[in-house]
Protein backbone atom coordinates (compact mmCIF):
# COMPACT_ATOMS: atom_id res chain seq x y z
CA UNK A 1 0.00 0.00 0.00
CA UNK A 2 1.39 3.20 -0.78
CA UNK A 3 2.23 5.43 1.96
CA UNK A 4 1.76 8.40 -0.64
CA UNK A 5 -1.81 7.43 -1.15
CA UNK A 6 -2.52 7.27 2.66
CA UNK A 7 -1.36 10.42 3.68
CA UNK A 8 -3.28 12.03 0.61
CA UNK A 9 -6.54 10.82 2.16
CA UNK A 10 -5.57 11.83 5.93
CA UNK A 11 -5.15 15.15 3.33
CA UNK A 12 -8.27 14.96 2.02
CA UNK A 13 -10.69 14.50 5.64
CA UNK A 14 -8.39 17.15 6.93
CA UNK A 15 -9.41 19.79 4.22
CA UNK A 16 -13.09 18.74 3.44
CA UNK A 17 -11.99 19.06 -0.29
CA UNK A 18 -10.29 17.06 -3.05
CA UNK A 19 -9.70 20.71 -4.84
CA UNK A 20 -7.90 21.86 -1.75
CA UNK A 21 -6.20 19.38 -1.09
CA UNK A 22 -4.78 19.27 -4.77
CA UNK A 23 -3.70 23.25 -4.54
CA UNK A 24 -1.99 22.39 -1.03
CA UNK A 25 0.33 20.36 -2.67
CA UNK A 26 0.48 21.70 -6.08
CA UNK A 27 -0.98 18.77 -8.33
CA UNK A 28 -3.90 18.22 -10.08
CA UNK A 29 -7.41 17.07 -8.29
CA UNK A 30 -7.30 14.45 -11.22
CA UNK A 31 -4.32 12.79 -9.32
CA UNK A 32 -6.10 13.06 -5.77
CA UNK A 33 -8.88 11.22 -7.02
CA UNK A 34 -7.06 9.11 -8.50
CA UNK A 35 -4.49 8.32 -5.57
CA UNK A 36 -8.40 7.69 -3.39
CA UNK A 37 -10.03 5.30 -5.99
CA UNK A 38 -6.60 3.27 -5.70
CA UNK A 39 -6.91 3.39 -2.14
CA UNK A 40 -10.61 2.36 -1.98
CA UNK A 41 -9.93 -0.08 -4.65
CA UNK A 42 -7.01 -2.05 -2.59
CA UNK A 43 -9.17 -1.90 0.99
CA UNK A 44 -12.24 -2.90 -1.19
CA UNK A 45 -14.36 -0.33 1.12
CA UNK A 46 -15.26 3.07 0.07
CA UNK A 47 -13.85 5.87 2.17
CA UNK A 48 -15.53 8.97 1.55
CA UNK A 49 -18.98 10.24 0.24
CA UNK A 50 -18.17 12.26 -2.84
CA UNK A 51 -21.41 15.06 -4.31
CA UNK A 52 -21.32 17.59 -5.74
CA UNK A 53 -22.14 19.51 -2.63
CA UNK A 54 -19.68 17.85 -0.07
CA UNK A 55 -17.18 15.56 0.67
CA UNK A 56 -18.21 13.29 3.71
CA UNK A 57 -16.33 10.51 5.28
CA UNK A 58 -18.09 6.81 5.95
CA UNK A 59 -17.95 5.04 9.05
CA UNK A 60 -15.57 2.72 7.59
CA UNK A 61 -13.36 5.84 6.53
CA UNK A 62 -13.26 6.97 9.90
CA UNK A 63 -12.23 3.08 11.42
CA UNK A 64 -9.11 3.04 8.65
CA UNK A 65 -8.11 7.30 9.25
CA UNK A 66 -7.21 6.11 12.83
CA UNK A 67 -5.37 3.29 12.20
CA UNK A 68 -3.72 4.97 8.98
CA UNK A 69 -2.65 7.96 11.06
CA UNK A 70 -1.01 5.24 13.61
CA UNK A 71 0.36 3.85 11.00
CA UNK A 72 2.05 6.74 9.45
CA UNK A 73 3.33 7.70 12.75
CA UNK A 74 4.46 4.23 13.16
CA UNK A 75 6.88 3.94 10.37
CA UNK A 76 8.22 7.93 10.83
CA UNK A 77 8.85 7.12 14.57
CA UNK A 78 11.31 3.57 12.90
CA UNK A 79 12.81 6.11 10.21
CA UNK A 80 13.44 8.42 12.82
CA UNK A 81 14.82 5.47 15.40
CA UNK A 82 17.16 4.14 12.51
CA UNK A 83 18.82 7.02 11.98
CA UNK A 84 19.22 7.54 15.58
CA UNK A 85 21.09 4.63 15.33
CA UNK A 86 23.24 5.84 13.32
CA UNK A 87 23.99 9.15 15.13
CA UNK A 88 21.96 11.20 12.56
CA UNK A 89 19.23 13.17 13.79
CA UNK A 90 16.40 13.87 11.03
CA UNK A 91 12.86 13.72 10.56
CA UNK A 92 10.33 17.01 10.35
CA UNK A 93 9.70 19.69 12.94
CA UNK A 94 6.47 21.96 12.80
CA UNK A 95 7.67 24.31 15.11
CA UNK A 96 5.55 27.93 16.20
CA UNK A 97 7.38 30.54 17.65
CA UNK A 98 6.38 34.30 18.75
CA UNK A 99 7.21 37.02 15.87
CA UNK A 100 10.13 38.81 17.16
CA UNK A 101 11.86 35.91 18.83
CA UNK A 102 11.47 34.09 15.34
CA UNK A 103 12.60 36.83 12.95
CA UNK A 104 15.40 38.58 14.86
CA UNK A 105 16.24 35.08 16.80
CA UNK A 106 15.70 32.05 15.87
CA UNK A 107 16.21 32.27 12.19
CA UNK A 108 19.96 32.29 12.50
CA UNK A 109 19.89 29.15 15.03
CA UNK A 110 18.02 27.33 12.67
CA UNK A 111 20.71 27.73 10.20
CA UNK A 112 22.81 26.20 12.46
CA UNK A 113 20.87 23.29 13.20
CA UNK A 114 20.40 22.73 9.73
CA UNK A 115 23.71 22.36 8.93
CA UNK A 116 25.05 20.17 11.85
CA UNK A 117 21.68 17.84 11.01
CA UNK A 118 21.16 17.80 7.31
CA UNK A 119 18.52 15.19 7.14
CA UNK A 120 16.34 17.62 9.65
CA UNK A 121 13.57 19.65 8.38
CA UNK A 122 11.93 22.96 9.91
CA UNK A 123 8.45 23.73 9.07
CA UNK A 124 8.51 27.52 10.89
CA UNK A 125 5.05 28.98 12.09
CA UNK A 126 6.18 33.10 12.77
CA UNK A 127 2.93 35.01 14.71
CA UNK A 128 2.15 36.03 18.30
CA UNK A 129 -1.59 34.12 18.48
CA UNK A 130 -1.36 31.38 19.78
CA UNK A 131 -1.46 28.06 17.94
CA UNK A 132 -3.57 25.32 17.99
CA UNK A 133 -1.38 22.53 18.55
CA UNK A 134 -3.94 19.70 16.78
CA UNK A 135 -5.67 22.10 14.21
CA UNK A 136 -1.94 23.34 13.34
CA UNK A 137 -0.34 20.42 13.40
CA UNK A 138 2.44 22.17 15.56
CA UNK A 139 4.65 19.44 17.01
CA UNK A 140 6.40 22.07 19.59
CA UNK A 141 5.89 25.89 20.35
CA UNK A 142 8.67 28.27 22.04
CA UNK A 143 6.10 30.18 24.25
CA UNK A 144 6.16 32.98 27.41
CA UNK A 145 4.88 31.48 30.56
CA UNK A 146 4.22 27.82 31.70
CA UNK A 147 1.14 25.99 30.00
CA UNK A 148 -2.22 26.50 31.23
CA UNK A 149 -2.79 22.14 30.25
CA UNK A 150 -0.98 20.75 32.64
CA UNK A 151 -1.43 17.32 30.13
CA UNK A 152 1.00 19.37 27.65
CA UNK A 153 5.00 18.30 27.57
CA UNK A 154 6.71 21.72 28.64
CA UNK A 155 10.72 21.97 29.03
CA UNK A 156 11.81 25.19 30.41
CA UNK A 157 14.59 26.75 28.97
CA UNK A 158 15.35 29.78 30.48
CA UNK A 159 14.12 32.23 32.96
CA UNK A 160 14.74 36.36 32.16
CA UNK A 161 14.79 39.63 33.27
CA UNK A 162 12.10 41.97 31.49
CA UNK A 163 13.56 45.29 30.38
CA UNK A 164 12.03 48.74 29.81
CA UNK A 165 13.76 50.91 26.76
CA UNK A 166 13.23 53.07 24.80
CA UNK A 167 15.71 54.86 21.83
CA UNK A 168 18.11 57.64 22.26
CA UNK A 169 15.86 59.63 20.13
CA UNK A 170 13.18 59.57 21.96
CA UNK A 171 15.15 59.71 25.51
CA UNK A 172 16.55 63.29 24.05
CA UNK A 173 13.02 64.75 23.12
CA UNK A 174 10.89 63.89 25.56
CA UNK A 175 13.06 62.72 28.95
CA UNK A 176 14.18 59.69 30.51
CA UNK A 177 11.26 58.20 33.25
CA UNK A 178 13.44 58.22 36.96
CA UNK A 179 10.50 55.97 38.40
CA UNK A 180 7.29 54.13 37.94
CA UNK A 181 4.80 56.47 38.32
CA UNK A 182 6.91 58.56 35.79
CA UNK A 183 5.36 56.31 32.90
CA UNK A 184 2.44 57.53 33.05
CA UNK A 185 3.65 60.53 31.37
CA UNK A 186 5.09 58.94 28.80
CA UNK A 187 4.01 57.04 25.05
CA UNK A 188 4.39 52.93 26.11
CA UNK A 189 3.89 51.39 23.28
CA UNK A 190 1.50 48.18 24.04
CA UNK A 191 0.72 44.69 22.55
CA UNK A 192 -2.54 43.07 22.29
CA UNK A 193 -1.83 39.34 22.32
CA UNK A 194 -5.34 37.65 21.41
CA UNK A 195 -8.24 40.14 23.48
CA UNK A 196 -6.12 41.11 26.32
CA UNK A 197 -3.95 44.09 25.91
CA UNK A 198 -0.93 44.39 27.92
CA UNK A 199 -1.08 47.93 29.32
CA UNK A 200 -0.22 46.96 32.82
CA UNK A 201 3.51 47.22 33.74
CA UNK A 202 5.02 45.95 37.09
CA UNK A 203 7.99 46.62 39.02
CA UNK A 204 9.49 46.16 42.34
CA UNK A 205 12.44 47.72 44.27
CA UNK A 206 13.37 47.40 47.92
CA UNK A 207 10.52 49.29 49.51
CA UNK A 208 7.52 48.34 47.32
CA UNK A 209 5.87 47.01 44.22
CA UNK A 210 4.75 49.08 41.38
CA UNK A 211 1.49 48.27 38.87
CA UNK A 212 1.62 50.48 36.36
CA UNK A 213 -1.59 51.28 34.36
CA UNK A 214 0.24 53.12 31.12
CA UNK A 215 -1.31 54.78 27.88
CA UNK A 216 -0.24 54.38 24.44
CA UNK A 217 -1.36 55.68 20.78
CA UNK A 218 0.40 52.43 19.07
CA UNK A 219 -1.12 48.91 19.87
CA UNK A 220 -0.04 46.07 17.69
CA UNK A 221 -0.53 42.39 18.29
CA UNK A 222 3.11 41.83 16.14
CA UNK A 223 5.82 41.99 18.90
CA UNK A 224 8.18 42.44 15.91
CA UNK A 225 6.04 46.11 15.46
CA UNK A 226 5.98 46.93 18.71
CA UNK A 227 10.10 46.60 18.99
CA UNK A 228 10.61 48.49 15.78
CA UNK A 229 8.59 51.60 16.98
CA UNK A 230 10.57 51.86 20.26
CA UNK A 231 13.80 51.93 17.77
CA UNK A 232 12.37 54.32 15.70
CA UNK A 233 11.62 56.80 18.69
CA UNK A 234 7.83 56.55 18.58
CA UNK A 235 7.92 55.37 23.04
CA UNK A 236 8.56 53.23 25.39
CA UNK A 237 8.69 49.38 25.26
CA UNK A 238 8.47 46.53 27.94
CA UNK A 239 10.00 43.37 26.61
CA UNK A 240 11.81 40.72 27.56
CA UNK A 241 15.69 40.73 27.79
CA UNK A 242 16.61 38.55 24.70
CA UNK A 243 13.98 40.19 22.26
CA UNK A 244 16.07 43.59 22.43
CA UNK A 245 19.34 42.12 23.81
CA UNK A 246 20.75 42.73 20.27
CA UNK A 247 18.89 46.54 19.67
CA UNK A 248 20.54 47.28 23.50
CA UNK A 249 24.05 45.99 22.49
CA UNK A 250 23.92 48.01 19.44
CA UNK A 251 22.49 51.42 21.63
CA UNK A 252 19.52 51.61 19.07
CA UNK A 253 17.76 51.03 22.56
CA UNK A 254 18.52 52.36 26.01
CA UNK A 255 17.48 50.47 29.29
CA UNK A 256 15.23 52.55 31.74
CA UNK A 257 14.49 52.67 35.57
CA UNK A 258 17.88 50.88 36.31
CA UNK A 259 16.64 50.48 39.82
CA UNK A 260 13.61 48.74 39.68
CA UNK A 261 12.98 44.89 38.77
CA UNK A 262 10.07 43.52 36.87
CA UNK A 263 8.57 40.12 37.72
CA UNK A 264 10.52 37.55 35.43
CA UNK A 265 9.54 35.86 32.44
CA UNK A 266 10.26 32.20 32.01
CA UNK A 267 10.80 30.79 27.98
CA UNK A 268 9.91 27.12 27.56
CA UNK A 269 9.46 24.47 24.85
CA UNK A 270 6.38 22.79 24.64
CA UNK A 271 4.57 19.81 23.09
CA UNK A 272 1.23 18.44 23.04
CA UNK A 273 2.73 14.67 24.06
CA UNK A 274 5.94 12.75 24.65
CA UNK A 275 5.04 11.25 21.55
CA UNK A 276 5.93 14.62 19.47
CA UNK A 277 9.19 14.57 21.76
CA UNK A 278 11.84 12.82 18.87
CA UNK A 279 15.39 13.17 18.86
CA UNK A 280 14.59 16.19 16.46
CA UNK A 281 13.00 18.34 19.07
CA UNK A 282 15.88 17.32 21.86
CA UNK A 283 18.59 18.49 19.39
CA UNK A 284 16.54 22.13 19.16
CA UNK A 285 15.66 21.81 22.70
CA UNK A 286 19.57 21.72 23.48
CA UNK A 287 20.39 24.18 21.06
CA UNK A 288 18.23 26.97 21.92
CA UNK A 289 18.84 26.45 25.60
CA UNK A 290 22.55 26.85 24.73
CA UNK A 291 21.82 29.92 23.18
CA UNK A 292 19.92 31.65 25.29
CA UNK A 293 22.08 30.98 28.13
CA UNK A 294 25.04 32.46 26.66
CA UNK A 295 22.93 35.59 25.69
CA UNK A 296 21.86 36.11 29.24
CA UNK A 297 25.00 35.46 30.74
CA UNK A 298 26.48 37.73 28.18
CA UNK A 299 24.31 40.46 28.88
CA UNK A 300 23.34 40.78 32.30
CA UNK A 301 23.66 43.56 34.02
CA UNK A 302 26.94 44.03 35.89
């Protein structure tokens, strides 16, 4: 039985759509039909409904999808286990990450991994909503904060400071903030990640704790945005150490209230099962831990 032919029908259920399905992968909807009669022909059961209206799947359909999908991951989980044998890691990793950490980031530590593990593929999903690990298909996500599902796989891989900056520009026209309170004052540029905008900055120094209710005219849910406007002098941003490690190094952005603390943010890895856990996503787990460590260590604060 061809194994091309089985994961066009998991294909097919998955879209609704032998059309779709065709334009997905860039061949005809002569050849998915085609590649499903074959099937239906060799299990001598038919698989799907097919009007004009709708594509529905029998009950027989649904019996073989789950034991084709275990099957699939079956033989990927032996090619991936032979190869391990061998040293090699490879295999295919759907991997979602937030938009700055994946553009200014990650990209260049993918490279990497890429060349030390040829046979590895990434299959990058860039955006700051969060993904759907089933409807995705995301086999690990690089996420803020520990998971809600405590039934998720979650590896934590570092824990950092958050920093408020802003640019020299926008330091020499409108004033550096000595304190908390001072923000209020000031053009914080926010992001809105799904319905909840983040316009509530903390802080702590020796005395008390700070909760910071500021105002912006720029809201993006694009993290990516939000860091470029505080470089181009529009205000002030509240990020994480290693999304603006490089823009602070480089003095295109200028750390703020250097003696007050914000509540740290922990970075982990997470997947929706230890079955999604291959020697793939340990090699990336280990490289991005390595990473991040020597950034922090290389820029913390004296």
């Amino acid at each position: 039985m061809n194994t091309s032919d089985l994961k066009l029908f998991i294909r097919i259920v998955e879209t609704g759509s032998i059309t779709e399905t065709a334009n997905q992968l860039n061949i005809t909807p002569a050849a998915v039909s085609s590649a499903l009669k074959r099937l239906e022909k060799q299990l001598d059961i038919q698989l799907l409904i097919r009007t004009t209206r709708q594509l529905r799947i029998t009950p027989q359909g649904e019996q073989f999808l789950f034991h084709c999908r275990q099957a699939l991951d079956c033989l990927e989980q032996g090619r991936i286990s032979a190869h391990q044998s061998q040293g090699k890691v490879s295999g295919k990793i759907r991997l979602a990450v937030s938009s700055d950490f994946g553009r200014n980031i990650l990209l260049l530590w993918i490279e990497e991994l890429l060349e030390e593990h040829p046979l590895l593929s990434i299959d990058l999903i860039v955006g700051d909503s969060i993904s759907d690990f089933f409807l995705d298909h995301v086999d690990i996500a690089l996420r803020y904060g520990k998971p809600e599902d405590s039934s998720m796989v979650s590896f934590h891989i570092a824990t950092m400071s958050r920093i408020t900056c802003a640019s020299p520009a926008y330091i020499s026209k409108y004033g550096e903030p000595q304190t908390p309170e001072d923000l209020r004052n000031h053009n914080c540029l926010l992001h809105r990640r799904a319905s909840r905008l983040l316009d509530n900055w903390e802080y702590m120094d020796n005395s008390a704790t700070y909760k910071i209710k500021v105002n912006s005219n720029r809201v993006s849910n694009d993290t990516d945005i939000v860091r470029r406007w505080a470089v181009s002098g529009k205000g002030i941003a509240y990020r994480s150490h290693i999304d603006v490690y490089s823009d602070l190094r480089s003095g295109q952005l200028i750390a703020l209230l250097p003696d007050y603390e914000s509540p740290p943010v922990e970075l982990h890895l997470i997947s929706p099962n230890r079955k999604q856990v291959s020697p793939a996503v340990i090699a990336f787990r280990e490289l991005v831990r390595d990473k991040v460590h020597n950034l922090i260590t290389q820029f913390a604060p004296d």
